[in-house]
Protein backbone atom coordinates (compact mmCIF):
# COMPACT_ATOMS: atom_id res chain seq x y z
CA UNK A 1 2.83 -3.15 -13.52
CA UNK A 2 4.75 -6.67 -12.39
CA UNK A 3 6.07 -6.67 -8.57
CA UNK A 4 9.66 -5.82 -9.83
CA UNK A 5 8.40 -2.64 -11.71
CA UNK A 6 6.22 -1.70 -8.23
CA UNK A 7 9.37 -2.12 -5.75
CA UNK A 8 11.97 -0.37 -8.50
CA UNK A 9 9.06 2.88 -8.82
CA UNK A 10 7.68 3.20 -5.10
CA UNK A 11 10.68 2.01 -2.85
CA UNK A 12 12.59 5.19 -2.65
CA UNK A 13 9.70 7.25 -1.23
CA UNK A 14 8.21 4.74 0.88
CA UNK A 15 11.59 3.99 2.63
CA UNK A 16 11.99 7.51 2.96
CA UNK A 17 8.76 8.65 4.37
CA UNK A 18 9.34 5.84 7.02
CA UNK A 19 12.88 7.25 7.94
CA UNK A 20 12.27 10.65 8.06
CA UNK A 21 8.94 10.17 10.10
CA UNK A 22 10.70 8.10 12.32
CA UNK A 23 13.71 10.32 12.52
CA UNK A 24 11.64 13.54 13.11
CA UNK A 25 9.15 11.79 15.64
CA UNK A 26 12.51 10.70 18.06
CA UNK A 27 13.70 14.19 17.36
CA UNK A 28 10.50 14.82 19.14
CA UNK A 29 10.26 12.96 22.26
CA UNK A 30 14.10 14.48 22.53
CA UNK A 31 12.66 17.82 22.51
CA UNK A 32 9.12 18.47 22.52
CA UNK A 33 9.24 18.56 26.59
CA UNK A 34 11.81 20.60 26.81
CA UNK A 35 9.84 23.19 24.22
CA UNK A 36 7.11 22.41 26.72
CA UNK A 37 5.22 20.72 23.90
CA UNK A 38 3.40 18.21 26.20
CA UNK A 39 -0.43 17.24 26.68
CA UNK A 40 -2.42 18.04 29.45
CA UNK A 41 -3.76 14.63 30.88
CA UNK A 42 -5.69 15.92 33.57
CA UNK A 43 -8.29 18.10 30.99
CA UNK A 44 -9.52 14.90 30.34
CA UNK A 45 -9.49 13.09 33.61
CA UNK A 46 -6.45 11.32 33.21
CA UNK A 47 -3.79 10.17 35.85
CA UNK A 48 -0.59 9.92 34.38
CA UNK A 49 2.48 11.81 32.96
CA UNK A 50 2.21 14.07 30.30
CA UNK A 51 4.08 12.84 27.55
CA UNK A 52 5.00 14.89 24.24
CA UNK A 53 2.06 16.24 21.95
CA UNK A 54 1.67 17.82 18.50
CA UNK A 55 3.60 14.56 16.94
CA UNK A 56 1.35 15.50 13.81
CA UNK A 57 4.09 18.04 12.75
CA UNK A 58 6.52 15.34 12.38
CA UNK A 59 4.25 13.07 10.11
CA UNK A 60 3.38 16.86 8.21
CA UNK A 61 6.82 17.61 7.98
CA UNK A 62 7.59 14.15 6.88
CA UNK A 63 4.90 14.40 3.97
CA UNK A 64 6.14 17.75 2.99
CA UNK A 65 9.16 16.63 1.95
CA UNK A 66 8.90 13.63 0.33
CA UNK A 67 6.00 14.87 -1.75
CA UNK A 68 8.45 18.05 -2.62
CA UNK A 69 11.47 15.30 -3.50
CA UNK A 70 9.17 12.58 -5.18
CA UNK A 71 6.08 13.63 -6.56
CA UNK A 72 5.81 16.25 -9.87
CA UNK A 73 4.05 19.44 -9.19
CA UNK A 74 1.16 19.79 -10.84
CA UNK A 75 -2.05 21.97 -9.93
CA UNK A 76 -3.87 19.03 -8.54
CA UNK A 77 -0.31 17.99 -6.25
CA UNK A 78 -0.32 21.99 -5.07
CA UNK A 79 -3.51 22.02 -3.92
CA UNK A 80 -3.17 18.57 -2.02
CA UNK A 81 -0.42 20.39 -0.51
CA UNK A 82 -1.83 24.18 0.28
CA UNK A 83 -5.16 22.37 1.59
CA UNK A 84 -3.87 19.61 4.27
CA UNK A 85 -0.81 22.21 5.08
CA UNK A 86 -3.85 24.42 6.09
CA UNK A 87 -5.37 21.80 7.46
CA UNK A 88 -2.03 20.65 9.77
CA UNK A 89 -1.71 24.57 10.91
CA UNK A 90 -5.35 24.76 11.94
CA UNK A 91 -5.05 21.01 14.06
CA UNK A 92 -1.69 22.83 15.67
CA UNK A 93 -3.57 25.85 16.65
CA UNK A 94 -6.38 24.04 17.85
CA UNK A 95 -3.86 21.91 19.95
CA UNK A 96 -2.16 24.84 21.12
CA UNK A 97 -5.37 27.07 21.99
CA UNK A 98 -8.60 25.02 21.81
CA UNK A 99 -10.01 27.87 19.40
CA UNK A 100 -13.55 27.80 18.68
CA UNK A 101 -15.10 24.81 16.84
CA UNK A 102 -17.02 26.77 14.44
CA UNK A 103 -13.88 28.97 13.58
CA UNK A 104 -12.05 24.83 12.86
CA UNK A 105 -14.71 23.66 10.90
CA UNK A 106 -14.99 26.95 8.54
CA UNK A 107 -11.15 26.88 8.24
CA UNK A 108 -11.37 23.26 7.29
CA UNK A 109 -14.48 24.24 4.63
CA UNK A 110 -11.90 26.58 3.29
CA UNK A 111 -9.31 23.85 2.87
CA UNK A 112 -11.86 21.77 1.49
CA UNK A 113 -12.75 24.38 -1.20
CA UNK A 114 -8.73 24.67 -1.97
CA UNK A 115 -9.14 21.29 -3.34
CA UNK A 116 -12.35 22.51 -5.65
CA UNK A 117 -10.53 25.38 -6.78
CA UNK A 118 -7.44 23.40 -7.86
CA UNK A 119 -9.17 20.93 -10.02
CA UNK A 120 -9.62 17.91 -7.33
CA UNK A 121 -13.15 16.99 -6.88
CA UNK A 122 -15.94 14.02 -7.49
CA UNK A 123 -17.38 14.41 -10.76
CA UNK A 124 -19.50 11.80 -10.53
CA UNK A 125 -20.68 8.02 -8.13
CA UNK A 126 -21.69 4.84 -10.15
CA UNK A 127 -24.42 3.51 -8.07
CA UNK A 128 -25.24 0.22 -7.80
CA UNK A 129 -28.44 -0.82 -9.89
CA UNK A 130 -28.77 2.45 -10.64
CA UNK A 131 -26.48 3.62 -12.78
CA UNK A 132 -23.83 6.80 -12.90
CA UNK A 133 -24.88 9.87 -11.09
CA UNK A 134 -23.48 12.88 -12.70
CA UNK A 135 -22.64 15.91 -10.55
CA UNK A 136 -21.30 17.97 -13.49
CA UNK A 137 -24.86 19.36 -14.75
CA UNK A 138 -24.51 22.48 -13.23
CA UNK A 139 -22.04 25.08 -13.59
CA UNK A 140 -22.14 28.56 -12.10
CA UNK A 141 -19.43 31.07 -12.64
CA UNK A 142 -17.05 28.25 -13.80
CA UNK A 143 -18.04 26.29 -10.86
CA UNK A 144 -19.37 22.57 -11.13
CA UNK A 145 -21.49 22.79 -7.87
CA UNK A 146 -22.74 20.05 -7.37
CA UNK A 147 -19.13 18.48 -7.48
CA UNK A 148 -18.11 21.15 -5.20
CA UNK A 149 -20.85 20.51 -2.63
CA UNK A 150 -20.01 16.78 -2.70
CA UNK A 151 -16.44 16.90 -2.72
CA UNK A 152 -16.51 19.29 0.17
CA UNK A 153 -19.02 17.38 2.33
CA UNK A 154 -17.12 14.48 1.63
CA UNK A 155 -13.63 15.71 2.32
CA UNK A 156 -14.99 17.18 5.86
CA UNK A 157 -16.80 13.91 6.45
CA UNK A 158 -13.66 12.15 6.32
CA UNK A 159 -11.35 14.51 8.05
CA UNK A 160 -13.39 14.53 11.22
CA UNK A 161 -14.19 11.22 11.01
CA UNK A 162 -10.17 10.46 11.60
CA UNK A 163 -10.28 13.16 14.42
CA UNK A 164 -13.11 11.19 16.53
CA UNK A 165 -11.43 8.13 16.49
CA UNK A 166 -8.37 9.16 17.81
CA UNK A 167 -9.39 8.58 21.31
CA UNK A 168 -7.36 5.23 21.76
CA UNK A 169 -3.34 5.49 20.94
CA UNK A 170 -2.57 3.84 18.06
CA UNK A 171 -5.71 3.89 16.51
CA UNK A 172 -5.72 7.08 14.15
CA UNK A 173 -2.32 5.95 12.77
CA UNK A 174 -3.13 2.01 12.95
CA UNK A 175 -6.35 2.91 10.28
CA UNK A 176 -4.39 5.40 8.25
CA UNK A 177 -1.94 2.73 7.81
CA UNK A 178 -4.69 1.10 6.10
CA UNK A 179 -6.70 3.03 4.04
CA UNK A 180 -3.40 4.72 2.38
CA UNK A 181 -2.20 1.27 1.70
CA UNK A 182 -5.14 0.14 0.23
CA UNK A 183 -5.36 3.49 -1.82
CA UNK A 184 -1.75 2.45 -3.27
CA UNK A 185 -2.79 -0.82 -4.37
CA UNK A 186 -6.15 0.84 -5.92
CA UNK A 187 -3.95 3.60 -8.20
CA UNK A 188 -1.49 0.62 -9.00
CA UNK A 189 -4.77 -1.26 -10.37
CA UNK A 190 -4.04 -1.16 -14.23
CA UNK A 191 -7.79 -2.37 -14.57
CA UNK A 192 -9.21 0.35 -12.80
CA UNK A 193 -7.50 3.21 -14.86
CA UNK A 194 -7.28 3.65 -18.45
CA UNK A 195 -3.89 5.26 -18.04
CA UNK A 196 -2.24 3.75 -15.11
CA UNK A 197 0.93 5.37 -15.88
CA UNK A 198 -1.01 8.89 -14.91
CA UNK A 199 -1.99 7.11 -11.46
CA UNK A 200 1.66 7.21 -10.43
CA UNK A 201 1.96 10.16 -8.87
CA UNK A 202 -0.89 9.47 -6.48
CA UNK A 203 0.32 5.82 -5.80
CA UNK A 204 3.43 7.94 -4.45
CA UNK A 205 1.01 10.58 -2.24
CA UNK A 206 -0.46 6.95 -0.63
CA UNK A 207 2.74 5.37 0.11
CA UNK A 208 4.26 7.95 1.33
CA UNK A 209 1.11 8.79 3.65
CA UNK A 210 1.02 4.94 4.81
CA UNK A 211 5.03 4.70 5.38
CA UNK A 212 4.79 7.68 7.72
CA UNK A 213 1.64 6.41 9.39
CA UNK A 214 3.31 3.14 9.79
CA UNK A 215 6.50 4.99 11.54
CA UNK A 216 4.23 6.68 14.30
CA UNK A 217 2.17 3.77 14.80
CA UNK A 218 5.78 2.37 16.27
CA UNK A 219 5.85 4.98 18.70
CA UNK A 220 2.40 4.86 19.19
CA UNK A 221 1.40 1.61 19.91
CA UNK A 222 0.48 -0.12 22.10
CA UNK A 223 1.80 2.18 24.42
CA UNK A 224 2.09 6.43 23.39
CA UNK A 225 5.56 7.64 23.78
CA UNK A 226 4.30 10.25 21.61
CA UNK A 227 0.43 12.02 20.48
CA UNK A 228 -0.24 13.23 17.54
CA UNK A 229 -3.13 15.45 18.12
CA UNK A 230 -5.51 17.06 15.92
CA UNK A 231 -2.55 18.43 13.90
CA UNK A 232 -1.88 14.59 12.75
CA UNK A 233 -5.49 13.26 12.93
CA UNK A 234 -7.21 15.97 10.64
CA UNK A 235 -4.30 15.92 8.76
CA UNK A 236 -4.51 12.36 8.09
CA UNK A 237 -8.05 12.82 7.31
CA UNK A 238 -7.63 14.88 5.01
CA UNK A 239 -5.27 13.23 2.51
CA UNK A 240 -7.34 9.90 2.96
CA UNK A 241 -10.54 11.42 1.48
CA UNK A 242 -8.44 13.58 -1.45
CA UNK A 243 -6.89 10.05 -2.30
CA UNK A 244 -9.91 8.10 -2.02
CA UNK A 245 -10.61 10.93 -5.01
CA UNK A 246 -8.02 10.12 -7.26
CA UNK A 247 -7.11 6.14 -6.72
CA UNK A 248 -9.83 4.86 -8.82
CA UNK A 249 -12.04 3.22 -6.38
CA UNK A 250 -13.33 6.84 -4.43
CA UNK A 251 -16.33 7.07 -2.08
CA UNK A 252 -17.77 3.42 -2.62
CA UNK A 253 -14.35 1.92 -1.19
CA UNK A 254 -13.26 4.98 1.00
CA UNK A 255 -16.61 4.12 2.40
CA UNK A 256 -15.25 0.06 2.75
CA UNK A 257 -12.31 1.32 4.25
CA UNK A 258 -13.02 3.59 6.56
CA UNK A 259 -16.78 2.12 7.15
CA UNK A 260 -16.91 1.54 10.82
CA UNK A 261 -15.03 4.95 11.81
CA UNK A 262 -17.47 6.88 9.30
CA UNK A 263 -20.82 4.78 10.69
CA UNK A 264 -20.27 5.63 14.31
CA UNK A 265 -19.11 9.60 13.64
CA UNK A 266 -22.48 9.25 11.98
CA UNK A 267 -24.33 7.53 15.05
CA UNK A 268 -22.56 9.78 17.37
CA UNK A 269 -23.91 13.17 15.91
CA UNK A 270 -27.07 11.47 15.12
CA UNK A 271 -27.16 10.67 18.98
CA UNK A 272 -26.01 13.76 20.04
CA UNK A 273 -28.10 16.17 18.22
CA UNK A 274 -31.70 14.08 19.25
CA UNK A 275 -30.57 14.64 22.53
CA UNK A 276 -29.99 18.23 22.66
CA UNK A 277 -26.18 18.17 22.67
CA UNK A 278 -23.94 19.92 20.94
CA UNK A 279 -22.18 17.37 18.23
CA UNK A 280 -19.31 18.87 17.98
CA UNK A 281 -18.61 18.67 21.78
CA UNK A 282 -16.77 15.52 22.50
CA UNK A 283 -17.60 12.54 25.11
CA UNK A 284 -16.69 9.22 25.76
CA UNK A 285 -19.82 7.29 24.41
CA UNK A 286 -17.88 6.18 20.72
CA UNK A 287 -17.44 2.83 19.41
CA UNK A 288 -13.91 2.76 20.52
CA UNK A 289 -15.03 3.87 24.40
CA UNK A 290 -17.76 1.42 24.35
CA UNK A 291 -15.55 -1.04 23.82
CA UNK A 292 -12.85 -0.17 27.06
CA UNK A 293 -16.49 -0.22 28.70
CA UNK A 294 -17.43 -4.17 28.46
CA UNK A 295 -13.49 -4.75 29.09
CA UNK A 296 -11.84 -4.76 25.61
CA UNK A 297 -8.14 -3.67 26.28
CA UNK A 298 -6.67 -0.39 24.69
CA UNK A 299 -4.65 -3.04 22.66
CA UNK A 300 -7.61 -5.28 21.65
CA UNK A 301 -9.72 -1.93 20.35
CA UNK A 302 -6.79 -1.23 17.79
CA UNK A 303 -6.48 -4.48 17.10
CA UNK A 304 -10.51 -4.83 16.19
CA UNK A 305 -10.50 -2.00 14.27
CA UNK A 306 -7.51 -3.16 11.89
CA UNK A 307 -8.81 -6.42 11.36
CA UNK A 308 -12.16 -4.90 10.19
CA UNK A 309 -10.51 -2.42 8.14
CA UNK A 310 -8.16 -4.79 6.65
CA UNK A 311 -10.71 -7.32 5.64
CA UNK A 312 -12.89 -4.48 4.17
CA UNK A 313 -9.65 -3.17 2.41
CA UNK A 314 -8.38 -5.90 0.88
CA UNK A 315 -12.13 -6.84 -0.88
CA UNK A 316 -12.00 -3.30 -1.58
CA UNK A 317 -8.97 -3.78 -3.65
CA UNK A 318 -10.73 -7.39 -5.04
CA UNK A 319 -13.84 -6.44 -6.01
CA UNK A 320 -14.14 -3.96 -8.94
CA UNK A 321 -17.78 -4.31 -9.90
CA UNK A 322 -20.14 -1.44 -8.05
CA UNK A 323 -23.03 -4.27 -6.89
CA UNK A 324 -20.16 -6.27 -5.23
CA UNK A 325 -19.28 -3.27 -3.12
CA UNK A 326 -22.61 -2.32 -2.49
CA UNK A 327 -23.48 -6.05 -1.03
CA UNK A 328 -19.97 -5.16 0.92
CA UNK A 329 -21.03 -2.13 2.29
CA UNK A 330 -24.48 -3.65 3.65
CA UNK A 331 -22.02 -6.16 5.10
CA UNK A 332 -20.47 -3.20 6.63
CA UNK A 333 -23.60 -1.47 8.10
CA UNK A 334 -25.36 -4.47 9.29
CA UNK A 335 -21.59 -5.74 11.58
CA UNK A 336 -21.90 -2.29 12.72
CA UNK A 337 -25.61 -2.23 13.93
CA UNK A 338 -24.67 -5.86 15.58
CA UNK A 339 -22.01 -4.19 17.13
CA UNK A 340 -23.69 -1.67 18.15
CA UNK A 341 -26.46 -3.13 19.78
CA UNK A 342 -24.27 -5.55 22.15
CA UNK A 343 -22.81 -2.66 23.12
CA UNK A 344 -25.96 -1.17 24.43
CA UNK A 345 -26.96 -4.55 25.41
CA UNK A 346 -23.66 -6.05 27.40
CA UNK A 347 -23.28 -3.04 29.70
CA UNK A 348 -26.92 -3.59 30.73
CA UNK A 349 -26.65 -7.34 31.66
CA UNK A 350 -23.45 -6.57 33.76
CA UNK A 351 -25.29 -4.02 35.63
């Protein structure tokens, strides 16, 4: 697929998704305060004006359509949209009421299992050296479980990933922005897909997820006119690890992608549970808060993080054997334990 054939296919939804998202998200700031829609700064310590919340219905809304106007129904496609729809609703509700965090997480399993049930799921990983790891060996009642279990550990990972790093405006969207757009050029990828014609429809999902990312990253950085709350963050979550899925490249360069977000969720509820907390209750000690600790600006955090997720993205797009992602993802884990330990170390030495 030349560059004229990409821009003639994908240029009606993407300029779309960007409108509307950017349409519905002034619509908001109009009228979210006047709906009383606002967030509650001082829960969390803060000493400024509330400013309109639950932005990620506009970005939903957004998604909704265009997926409805550009993308063919098929059981996969309805299942993408009955599971992050479920998703949204359950974000919204926890904005709204702060309901339980076990009652969130089961109603995001459920979502999770949607997918299963509608014929989205990881059938199998090529690992590196190794060889291909099958998860289809065993079925039971018509179910592939081991692709189940995977594909619903993995889509949960991924979604609450997105919701602990959105703890610095323009962050959530700034990395969405990122990973969809690097999921597009994946499912574009004629060497990755033996049909690439039957990748089209998903190249669409990404674009349309990156456009309307993009739109309330404007609004959103780097200062928040606007929050998107969980109902955007798990949201977003949520359609990055079902696209990672389909585009081709799944968890090896979702992983890329998404590699420092995923690495400190994983650090934070290793830390949390060794010392007796709860890991689902939140705190200021992630990468993200670290950094606004040794004086890194709101500004220079997002910044960071897109540069890092860029570079990761675009060798993610580059590299197609598994062994060069694997050398990539060490890459990955070893900036992250440098990282990681100057931020335990600089705080000290200022002290």
């Amino acid at each position: 697929m030349n560059l004229g054939n990409i821009i003639m296919e994908f240029w009606k939804p993407a300029v779309t998704a960007f409108l509307l998202t950017l349409t519905l998200i002034i619509l908001a700031i109009k009228f979210f305060p006047k709906l009383g829609l606002m967030d509650r700064p001082h829960k969390y310590g803060l000493k400024r004006a509330p400013i309109p919340y639950y932005g990620g219905l506009t970005v939903y809304l957004a998604f909704l359509t265009c997926v409805l106007i550009f993308v063919p129904m098929d059981r996969e496609v309805v299942g993408l949209i009955i599971g992050s729809s479920m998703v949204a609703m359950v974000g919204f509700f926890d904005d709204l009421f702060s309901i339980s965090p076990f009652i969130r997480l089961f109603l995001q399993f459920l979502a999770a299992c949607i997918l299963v049930y509608f014929g989205v799921g990881i059938l199998s990983i090529n690992l590196p050296f190794i060889g291909v790891l099958d998860f289809t060996g065993i079925i039971w009642g018509g179910v592939v479980v081991l692709s189940a279990a995977f594909t619903v550990l993995w889509v949960m990972t991924i979604l609450n990933t997105m919701n602990f790093i959105d703890g610095v405006s323009g962050l959530n969207s700034g990395v969405t922005f990122v990973a969809a757009l690097t999921m597009f050029f994946l499912s574009i990828n004629p060497s990755l897909h033996a049909n690439p014609e039957s990748q089209i429809p998903m190249a669409t999902i990404s674009l349309i997820v990156a456009m309307a990312a993009l739109a309330f990253l404007i609004f959103d950085f780097p200062k928040a006119r606007i929050l998107m709350g969980d109902t955007g963050s798990t949201f977003f979550g949520f359609l990055l690890a079902t696209l990672a899925i389909y585009s081709g490249g799944k968890v090896a360069t979702a992983f890329l992608v998404l590699g420092i977000p995923i690495l400190d969720m994983i650090w934070v509820v290793v830390r949390r549970t060794l010392s007796g907390q709860k890991f689902w209750k939140g705190d200021l000690k992630h990468l993200h808060h670290r950094l606004l600790n040794i004086g890194f600006s709101e500004r220079g955090v997002v910044v960071l993080y897109l540069v890092i997720t860029a570079v990761f993205g675009f060798n993610a797009v580059l590299l197609v054997s598994s062994q060069q992602k694997f050398f990539m993802v060490i890459a990955l884990t070893v900036l992250m334990v440098l990282l990681a330990a100057a931020l335990i170390i600089l705080p000290k030495k200022q002290k």
